[in-house]
Protein backbone atom coordinates (compact mmCIF):
# COMPACT_ATOMS: atom_id res chain seq x y z
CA UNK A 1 11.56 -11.58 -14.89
CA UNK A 2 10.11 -9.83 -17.96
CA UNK A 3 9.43 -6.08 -17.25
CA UNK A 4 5.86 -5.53 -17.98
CA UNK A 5 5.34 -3.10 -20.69
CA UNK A 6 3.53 0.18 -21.26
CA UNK A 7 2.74 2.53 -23.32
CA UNK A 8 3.30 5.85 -21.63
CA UNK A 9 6.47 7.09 -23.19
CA UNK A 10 5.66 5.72 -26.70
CA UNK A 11 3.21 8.36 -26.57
CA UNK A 12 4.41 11.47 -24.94
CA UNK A 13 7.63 10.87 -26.68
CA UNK A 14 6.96 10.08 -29.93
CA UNK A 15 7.79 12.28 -33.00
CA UNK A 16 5.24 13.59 -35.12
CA UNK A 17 5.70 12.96 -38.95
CA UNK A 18 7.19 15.93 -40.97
CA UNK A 19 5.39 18.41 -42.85
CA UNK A 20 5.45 17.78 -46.73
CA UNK A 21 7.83 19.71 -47.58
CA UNK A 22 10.24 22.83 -46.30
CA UNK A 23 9.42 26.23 -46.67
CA UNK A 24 10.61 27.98 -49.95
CA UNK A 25 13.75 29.97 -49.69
CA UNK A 26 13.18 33.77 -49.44
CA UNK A 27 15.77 36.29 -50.03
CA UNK A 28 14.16 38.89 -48.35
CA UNK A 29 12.47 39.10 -44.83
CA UNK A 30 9.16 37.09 -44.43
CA UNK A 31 5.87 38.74 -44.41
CA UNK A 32 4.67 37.33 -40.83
CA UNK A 33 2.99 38.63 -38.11
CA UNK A 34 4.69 37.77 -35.26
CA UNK A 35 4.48 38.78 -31.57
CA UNK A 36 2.29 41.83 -31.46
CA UNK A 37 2.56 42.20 -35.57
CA UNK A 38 6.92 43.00 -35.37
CA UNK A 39 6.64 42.64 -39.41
CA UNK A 40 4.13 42.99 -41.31
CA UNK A 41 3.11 42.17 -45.43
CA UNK A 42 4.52 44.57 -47.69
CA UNK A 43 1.65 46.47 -49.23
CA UNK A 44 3.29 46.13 -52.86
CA UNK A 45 4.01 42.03 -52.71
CA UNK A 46 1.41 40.17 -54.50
CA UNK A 47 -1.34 38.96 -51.96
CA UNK A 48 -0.85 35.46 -52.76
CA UNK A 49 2.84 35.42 -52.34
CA UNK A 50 2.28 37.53 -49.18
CA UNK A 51 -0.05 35.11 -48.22
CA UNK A 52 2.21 31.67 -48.69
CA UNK A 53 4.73 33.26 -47.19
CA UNK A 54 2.78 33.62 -43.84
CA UNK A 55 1.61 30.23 -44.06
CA UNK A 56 4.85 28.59 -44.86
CA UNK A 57 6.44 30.26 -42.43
CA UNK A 58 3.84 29.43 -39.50
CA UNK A 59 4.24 26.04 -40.81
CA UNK A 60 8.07 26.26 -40.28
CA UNK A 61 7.40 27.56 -36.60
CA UNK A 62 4.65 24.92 -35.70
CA UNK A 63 7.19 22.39 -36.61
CA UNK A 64 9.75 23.55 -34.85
CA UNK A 65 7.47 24.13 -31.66
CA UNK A 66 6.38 20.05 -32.07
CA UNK A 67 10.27 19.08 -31.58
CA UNK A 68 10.70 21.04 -28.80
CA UNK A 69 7.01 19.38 -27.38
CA UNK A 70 8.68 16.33 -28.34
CA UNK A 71 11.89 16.98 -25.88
CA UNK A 72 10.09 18.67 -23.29
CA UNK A 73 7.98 15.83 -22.90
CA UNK A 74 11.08 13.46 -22.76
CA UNK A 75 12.67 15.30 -20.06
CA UNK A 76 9.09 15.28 -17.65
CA UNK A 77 9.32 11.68 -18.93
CA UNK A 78 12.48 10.99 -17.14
CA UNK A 79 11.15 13.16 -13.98
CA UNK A 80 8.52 10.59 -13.95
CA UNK A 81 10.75 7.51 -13.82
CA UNK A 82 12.74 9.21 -11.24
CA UNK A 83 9.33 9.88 -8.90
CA UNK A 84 9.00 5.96 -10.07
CA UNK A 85 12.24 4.87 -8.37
CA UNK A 86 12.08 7.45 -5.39
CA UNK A 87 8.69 5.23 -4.31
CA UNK A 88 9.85 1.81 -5.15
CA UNK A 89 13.41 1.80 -3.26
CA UNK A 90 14.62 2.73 -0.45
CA UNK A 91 18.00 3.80 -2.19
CA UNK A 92 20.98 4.97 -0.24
CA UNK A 93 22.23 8.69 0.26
CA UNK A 94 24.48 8.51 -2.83
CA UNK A 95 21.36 6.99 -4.93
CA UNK A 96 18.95 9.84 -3.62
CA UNK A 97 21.90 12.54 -4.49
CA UNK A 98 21.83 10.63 -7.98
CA UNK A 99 17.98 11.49 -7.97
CA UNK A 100 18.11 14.89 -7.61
CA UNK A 101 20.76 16.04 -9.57
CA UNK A 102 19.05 13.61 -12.41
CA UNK A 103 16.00 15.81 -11.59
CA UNK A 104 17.67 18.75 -11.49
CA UNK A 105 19.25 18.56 -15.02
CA UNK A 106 15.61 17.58 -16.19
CA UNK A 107 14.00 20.50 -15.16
CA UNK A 108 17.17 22.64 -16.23
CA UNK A 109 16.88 21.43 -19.81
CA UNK A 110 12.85 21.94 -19.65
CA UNK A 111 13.86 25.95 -19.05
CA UNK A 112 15.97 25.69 -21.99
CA UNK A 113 13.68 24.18 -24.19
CA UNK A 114 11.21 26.58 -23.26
CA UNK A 115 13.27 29.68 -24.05
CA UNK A 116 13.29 28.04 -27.85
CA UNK A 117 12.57 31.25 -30.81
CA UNK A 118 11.63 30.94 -34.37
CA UNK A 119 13.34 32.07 -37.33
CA UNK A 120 12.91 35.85 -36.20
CA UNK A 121 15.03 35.63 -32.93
CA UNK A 122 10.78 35.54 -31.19
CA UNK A 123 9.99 33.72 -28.13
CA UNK A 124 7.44 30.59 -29.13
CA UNK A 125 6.43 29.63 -25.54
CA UNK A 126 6.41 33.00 -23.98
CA UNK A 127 2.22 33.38 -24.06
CA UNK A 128 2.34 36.03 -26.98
CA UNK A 129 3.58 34.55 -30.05
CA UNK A 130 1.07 34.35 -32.95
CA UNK A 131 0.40 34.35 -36.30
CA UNK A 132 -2.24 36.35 -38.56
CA UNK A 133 -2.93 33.87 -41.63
CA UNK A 134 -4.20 35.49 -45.25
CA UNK A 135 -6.21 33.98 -47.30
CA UNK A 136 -5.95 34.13 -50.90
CA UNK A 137 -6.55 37.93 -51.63
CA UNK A 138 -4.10 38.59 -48.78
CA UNK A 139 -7.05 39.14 -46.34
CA UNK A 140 -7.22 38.26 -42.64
CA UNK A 141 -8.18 34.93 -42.35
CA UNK A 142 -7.26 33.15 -39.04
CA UNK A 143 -4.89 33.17 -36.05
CA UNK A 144 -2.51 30.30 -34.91
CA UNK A 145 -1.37 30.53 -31.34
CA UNK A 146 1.15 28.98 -29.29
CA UNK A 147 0.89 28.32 -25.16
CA UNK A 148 3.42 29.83 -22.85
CA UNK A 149 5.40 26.67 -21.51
CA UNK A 150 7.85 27.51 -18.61
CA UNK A 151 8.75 25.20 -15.35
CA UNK A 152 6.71 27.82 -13.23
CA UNK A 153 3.15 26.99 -15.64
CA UNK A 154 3.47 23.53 -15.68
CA UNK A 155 1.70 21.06 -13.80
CA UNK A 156 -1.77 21.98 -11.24
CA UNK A 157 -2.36 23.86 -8.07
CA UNK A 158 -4.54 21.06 -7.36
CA UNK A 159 -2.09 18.08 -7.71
CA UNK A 160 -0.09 19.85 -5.46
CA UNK A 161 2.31 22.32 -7.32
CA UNK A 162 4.04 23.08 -10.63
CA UNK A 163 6.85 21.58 -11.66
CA UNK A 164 9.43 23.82 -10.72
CA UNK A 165 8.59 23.10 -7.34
CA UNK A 166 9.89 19.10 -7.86
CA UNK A 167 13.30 19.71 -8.10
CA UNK A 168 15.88 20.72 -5.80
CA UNK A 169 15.27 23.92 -4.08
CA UNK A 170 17.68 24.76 -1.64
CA UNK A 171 17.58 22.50 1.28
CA UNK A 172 14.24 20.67 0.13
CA UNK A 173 13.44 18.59 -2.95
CA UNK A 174 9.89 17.42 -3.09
CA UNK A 175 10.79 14.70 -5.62
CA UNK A 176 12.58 12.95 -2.11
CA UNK A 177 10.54 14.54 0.31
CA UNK A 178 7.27 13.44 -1.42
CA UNK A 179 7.55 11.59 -4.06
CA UNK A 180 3.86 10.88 -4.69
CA UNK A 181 3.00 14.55 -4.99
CA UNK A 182 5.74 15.02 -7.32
CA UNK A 183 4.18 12.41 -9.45
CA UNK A 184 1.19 14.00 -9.44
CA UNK A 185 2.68 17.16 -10.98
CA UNK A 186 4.40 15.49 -13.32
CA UNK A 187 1.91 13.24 -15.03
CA UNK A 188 -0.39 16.28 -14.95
CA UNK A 189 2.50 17.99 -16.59
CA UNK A 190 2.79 15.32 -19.64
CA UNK A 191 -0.97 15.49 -20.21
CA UNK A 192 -1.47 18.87 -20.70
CA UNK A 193 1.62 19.00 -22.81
CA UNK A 194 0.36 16.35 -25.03
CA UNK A 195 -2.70 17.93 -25.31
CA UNK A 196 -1.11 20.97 -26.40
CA UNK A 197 1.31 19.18 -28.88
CA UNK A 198 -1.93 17.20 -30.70
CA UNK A 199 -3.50 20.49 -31.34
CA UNK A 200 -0.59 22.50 -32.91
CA UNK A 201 0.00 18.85 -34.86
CA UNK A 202 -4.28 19.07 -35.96
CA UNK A 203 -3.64 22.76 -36.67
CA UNK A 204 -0.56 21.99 -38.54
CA UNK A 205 -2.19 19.20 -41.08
CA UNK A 206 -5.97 20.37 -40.84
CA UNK A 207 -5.52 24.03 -41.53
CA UNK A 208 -1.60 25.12 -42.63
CA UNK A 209 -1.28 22.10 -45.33
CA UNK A 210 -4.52 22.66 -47.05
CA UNK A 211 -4.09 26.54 -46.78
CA UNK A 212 -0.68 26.05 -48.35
CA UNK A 213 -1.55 23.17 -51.03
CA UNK A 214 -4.76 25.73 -52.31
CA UNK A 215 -2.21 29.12 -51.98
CA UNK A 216 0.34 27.07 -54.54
CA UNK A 217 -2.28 26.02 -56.74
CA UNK A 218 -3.40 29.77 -57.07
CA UNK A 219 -0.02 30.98 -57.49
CA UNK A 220 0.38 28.40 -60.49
CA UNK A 221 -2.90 28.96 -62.05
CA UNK A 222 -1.97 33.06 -61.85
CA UNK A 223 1.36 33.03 -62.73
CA UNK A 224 0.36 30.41 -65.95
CA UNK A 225 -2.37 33.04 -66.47
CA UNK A 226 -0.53 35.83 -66.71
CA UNK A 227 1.84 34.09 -68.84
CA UNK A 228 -0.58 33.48 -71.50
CA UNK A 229 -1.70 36.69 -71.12
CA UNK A 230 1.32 38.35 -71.92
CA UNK A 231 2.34 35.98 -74.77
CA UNK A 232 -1.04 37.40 -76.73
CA UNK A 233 -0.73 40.71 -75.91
CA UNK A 234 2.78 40.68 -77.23
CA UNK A 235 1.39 39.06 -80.25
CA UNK A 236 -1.43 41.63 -80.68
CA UNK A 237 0.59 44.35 -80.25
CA UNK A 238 3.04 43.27 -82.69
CA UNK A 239 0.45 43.15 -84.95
CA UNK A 240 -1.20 46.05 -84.48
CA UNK A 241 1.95 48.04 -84.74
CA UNK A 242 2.69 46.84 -88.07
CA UNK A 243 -0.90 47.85 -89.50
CA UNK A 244 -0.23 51.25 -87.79
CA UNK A 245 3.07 51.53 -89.62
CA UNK A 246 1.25 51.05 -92.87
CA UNK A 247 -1.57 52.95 -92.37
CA UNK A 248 0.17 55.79 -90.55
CA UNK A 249 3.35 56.30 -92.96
CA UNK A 250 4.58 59.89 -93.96
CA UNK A 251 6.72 61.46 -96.31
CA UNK A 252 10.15 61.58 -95.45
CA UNK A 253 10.69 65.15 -96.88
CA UNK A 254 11.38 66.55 -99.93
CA UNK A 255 13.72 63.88 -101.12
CA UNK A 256 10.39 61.85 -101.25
CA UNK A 257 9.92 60.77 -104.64
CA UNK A 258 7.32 62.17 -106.32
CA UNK A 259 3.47 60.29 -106.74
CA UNK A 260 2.93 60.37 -110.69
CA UNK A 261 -0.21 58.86 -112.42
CA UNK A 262 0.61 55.14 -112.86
CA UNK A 263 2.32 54.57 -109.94
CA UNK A 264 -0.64 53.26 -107.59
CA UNK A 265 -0.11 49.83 -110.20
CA UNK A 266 3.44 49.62 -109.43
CA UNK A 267 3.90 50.49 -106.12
CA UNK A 268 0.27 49.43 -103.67
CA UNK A 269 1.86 50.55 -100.59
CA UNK A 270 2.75 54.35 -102.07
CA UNK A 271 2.75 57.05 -99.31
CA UNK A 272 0.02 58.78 -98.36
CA UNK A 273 -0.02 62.98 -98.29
CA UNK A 274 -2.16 65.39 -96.15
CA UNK A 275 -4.00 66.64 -98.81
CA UNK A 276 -4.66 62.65 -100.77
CA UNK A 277 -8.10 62.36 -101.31
C-alpha cells in the first residue's frame, strides 16, 4: 500500500536559500548594536563602513537564526509523528518507552537549539536581541528583532499547553496520556514557528540585501571619488609648488653671483632681490 503523501514537513523543514554572499572579514570588533546596545559604532569609522558593518553582520545573525528555525522545526516535526503513532497503535510498553524517550530527546535538543548566540557570545532567542540598522550617513534607520523561542513559550494556552508540558515529566507524559492534546500543541508550535522563520527570511531579502547592495555601491562610488580626488590634488599641488619655487626664489647669500646688465638675456630665470624693481 502506497503511503499517501503530504506536504507538512516539506514545509516546516525546508531550508531557506543562502544569502548572496558572506559577510566581509573584519579585523577588528563589529560596530553592532546588540542586546541593549553592548557595542556600539565607533564615532571616528566612516558612516558608511559603520553602517555595512551593522548590516552585514545582522545579515550574518538572521542567517544563522533561519538554521536553527530550520532544526527546531525538525525536531517539533518528529514530536508530531510521535503524537501520530501514539493515536494510531496501540503499541506495547517497550514501544510507548520508545515514545517518550524519542520525545524526550526532541524537546531536549529544542532547549539546545534555543540557547543558540551570534558571533558576540549574545543570546538570539532570549526576547532581547536586536539590531539598530544605519543608513547611509550612519544614521538610525530601523530595528530587526528576533522572538524569544524556549520549550516553556511554545505552543497555546488554548490548545492545551506549551510544549514543554508534552514530554516526560516525572511520572506523567502527556504525549501517552493524551496524545491528541499533545498534537494540538505541537502543530500550534510549527505554525507559529514558521511564521516567525518567513518573516526574519522577508526581513532578510526585502530589507538587509537591498540595504547592503545600496551601502556597497556608496562605498564604491566614495572610495572611487576620493580617489580621483586625490590623484588631482596631487597633480595641482605639484604644480603649484613648482610655480612657487620660481616665483618665490632667494639669494643663497653672498656667494650669489652677482646680477650685471646683460644678464636678464642670458639667464630668464635670474634671482630676484628685495629691493628689484
Amino acid at each position: 500500500m502506497t503511503r499517501k503523501r503530504t506536504n507538512d514537513r516539506p514545509l516546516l523543514a525546508a531550508r531557506l536559500r543562502p544569502f548572496r554572499r558572506p559577510p566581509r572579514p573584519t579585523g577588528v570588533a563589529p560596530a553592532l548594536r546588540l542586546n541593549h546596545g553592548v557595542s556600539t559604532p565607533l564615532p571616528t569609522a566612516h558612516p558608511v563602513l559603520a553602517s555595512l558593518s551593522v548590516a552585514e553582520r545582522t545579515a550574518e545573525a538572521l542567517h544563522l537564526s533561519l538554521e536553527v528555525f530550520a532544526r527546531i522545526i525538525g525536531e517539533v516535526s518528529e514530536i508530531d509523528m510521535l503524537a501520530k503513532r501514539r493515536i494510531a497503535t496501540y503499541a506495547s510498553q517497550s514501544d510507548v518507552n520508545a515514545i517518550a524517550a524519542d520525545c524526550e530527546r526532541a524537546i531536549a535538543a529544542i532547549e539546545s537549539a534555543s540557547t543558540c548566540t551570534d558571533a558576540l557570545g549574545i543570546p538570539l532567542f532570549d526576547g532581547a536581541w536586536h539590531s539598530d540598522l544605519l543608513d547611509g550617513m550612519g544614521r538610525f534607520s530601523s530595528r530587526v528583532t528576533l522572538p524569544r523561542v524556549a520549550v516553556d513559550s511554545l505552543g497555546s494556552d488554548g490548545v492545551g499547553g506549551r510544549l514543554s508540558s508534552v514530554g516526560p515529566d516525572g511520572a506523567s507524559c502527556l504525549l501517552l496520556e493524551n496524545p491528541a492534546i499533545a498534537s494540538a500543541i505541537v502543530r500550534s508550535s510549527a505554525l507559529w514557528l514558521a511564521a516567525e522563520r518567513e518573516r526574519v527570511f522577508r526581513i532578510l531579502a526585502e530589507v538587509i540585501e537591498p540595504l547592503v547592495a545600496e551601502l556597497e555601491v556608496i562605498e564604491a562610488n566614495t572610495a572611487s571619488t576620493q580617489m580621483a580626488g586625490d590623484a588631482a590634488l596631487a597633480a595641482d599641488l605639484a604644480h603649484v609648488t613648482k610655480l612657487h619655487a620660481l616665483a618665490n626664489a632667494k639669494p643663497l647669500g653672498p656667494s650669489a653671483r652677482p646680477i650685471v646688465d646683460g644678464d636678464d638675456a642670458q639667464h630668464p630665470f635670474r634671482i630676484r632681490h628685495q629691493d628689484d624693481d
